[in-house]
N, C-alpha and C. Protein backbone atom coordinates (compact mmCIF):
# COMPACT_ATOMS: atom_id res chain seq x y z
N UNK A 1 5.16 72.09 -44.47
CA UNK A 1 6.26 71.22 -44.10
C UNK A 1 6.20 70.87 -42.61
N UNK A 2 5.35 71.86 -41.59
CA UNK A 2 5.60 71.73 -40.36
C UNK A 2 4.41 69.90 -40.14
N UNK A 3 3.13 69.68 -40.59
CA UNK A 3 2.83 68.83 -40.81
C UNK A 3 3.23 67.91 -41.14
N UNK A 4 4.02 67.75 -41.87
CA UNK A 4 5.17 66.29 -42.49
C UNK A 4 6.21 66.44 -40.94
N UNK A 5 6.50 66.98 -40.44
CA UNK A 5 7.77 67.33 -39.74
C UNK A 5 6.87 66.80 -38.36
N UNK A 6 5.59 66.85 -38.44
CA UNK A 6 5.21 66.22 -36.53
C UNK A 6 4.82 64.86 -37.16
N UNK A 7 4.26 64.47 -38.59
CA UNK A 7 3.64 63.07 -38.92
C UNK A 7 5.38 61.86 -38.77
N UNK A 8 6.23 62.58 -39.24
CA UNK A 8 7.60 61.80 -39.15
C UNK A 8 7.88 61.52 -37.77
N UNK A 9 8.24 62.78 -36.76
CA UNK A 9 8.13 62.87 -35.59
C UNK A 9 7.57 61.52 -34.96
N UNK A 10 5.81 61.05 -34.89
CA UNK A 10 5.08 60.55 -34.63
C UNK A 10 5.10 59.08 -35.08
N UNK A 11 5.66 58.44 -36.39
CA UNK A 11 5.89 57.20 -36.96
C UNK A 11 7.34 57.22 -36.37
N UNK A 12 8.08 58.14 -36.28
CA UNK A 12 9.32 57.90 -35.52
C UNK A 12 9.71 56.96 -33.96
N UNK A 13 8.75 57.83 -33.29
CA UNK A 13 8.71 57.43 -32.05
C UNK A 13 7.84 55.88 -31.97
N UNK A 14 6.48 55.51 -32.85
CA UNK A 14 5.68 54.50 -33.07
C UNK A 14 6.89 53.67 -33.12
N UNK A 15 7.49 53.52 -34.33
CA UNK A 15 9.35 52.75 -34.72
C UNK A 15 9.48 52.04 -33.75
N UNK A 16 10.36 53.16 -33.14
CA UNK A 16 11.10 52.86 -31.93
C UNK A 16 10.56 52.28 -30.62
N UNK A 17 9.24 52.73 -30.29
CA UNK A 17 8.29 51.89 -29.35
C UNK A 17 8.15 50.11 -29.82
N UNK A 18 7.36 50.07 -31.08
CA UNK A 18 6.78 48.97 -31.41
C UNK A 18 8.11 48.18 -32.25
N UNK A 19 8.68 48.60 -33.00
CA UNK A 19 9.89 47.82 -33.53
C UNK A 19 9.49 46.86 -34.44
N UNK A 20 8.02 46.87 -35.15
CA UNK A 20 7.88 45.89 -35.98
C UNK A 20 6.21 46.10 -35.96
N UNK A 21 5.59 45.05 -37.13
CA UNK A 21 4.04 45.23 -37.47
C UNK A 21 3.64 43.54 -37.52
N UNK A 22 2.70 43.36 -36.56
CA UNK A 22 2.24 41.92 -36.39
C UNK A 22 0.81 41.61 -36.95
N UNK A 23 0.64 40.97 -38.17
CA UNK A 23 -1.00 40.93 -38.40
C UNK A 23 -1.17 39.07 -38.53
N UNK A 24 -2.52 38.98 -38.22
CA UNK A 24 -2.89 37.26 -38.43
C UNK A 24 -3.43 37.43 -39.80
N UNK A 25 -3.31 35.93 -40.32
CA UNK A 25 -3.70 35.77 -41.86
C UNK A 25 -4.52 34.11 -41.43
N UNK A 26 -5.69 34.20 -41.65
CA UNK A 26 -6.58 33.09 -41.21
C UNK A 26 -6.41 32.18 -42.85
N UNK A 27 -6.58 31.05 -42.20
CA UNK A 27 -6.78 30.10 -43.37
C UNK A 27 -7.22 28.87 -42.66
N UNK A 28 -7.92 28.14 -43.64
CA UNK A 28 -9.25 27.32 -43.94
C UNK A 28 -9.27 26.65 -44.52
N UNK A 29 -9.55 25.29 -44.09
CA UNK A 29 -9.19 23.80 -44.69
C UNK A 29 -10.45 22.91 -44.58
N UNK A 30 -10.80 22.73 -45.62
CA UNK A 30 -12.01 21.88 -45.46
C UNK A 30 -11.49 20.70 -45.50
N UNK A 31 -12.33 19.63 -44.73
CA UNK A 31 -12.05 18.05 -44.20
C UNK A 31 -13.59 17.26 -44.19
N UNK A 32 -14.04 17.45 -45.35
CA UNK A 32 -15.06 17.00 -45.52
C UNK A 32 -16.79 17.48 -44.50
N UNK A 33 -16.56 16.80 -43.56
CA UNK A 33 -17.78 17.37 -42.54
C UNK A 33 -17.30 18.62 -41.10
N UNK A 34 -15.66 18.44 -41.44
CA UNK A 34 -15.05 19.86 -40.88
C UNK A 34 -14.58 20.77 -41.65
N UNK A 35 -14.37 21.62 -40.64
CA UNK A 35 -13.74 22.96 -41.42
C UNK A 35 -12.81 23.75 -40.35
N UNK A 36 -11.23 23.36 -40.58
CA UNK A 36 -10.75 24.01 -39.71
C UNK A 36 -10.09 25.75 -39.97
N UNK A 37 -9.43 26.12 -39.23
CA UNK A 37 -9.33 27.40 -39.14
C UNK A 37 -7.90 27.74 -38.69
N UNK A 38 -6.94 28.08 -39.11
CA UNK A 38 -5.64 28.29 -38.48
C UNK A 38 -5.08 29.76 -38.80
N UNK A 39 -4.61 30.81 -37.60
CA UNK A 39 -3.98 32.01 -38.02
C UNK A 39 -2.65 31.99 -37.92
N UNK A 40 -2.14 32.17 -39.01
CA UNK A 40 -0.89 32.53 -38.82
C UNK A 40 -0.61 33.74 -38.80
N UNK A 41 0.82 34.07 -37.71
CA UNK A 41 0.91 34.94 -37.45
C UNK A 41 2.28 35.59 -37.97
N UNK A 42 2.31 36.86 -38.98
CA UNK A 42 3.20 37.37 -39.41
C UNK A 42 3.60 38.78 -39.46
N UNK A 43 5.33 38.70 -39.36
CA UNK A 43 6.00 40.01 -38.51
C UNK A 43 6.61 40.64 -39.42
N UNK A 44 6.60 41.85 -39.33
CA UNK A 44 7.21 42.41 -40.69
C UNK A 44 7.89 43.96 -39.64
N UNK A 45 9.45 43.33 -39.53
CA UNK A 45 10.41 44.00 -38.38
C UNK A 45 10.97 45.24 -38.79
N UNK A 46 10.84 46.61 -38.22
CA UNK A 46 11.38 47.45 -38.22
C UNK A 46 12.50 47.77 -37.73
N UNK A 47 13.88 48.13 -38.11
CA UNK A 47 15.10 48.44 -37.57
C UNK A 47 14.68 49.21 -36.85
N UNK A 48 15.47 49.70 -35.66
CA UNK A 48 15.30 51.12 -34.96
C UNK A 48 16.36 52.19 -35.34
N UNK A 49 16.94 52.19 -36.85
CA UNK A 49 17.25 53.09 -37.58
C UNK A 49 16.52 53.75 -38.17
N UNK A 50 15.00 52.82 -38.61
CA UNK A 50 14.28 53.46 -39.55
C UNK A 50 13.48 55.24 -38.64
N UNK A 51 12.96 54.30 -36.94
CA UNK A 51 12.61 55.38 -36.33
C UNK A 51 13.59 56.21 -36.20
N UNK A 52 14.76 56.20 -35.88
CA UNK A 52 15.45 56.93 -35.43
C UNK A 52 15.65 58.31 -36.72
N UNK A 53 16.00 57.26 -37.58
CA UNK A 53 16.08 58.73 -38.80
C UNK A 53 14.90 59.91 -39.11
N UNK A 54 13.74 58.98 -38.77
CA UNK A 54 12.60 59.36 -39.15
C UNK A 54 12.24 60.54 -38.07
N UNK A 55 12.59 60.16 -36.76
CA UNK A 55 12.73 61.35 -35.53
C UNK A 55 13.44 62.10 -36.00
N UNK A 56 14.31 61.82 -36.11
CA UNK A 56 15.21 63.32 -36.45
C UNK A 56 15.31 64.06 -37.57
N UNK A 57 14.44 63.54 -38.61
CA UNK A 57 14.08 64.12 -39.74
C UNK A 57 12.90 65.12 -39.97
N UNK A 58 12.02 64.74 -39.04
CA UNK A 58 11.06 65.44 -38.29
C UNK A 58 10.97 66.44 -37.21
N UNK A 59 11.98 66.36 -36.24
CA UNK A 59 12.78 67.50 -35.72
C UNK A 59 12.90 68.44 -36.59
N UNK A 60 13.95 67.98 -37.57
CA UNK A 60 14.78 68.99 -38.60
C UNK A 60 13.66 69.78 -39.59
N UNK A 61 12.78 69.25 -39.62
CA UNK A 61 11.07 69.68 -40.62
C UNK A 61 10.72 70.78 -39.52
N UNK A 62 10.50 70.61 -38.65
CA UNK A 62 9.77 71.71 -37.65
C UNK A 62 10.63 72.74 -37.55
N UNK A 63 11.82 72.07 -37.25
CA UNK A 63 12.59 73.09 -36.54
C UNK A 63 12.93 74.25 -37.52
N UNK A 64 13.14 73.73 -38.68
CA UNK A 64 13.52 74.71 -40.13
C UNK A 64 12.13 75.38 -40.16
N UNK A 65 11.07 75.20 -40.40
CA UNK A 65 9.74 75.66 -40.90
C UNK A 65 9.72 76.53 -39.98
N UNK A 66 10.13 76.72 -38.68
CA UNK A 66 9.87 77.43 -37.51
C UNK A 66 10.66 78.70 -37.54
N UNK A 67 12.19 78.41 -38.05
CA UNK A 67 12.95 79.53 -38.47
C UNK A 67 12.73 80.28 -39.84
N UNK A 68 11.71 79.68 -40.52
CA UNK A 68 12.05 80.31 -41.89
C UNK A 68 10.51 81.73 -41.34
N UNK A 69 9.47 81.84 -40.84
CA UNK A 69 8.84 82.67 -40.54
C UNK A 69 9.17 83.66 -39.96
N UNK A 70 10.62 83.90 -38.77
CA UNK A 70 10.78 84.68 -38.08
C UNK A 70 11.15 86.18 -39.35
C-alpha cells in the first residue's frame, strides 16, 4: 500500500502543477500535387480537486502503512 500511497502522492502534485494534458493530433489533406499538414491541438483539463484528493489520499496510504508496522 505504501507504493500506491507515494504513486498518488506523485500524480497528485503532477495535477496540481500541470492542471491539464496537451497532445497534437496531425492531419493531412491531400490537394492533388500538395499535401498539407495541420496539428491540432487538444486539452483534456484537470480540476485541481482531482490533485488535491489524490495528495491527500496518498498521504493517508503512507501514513497508515507506516503505523500499521510499529
Amino acid at each position: 500500500m505504501k507504493v500506491f500511497g507515494i504513486i498518488l502522492i506523485v500524480f497528485g502534485v503532477i495535477a496540481l502543477v500541470y492542471q491539464g494534458v496537451t497532445f497534437l493530433v496531425p492531419n493531412t489533406t491531400d490537394l492533388g500535387f500538395f499535401s498539407i499538414t495541420v496539428s491540432e491541438q487538444h486539452t483534456i483539463p484537470l480540476p485541481p480537486i482531482v490533485g488535491a484528493v489524490s495528495l491527500a489520499a496518498g498521504i493517508a496510504l503512507v501514513l497508515t502503512s507506516r503505523r500499521g508496522k510499529q
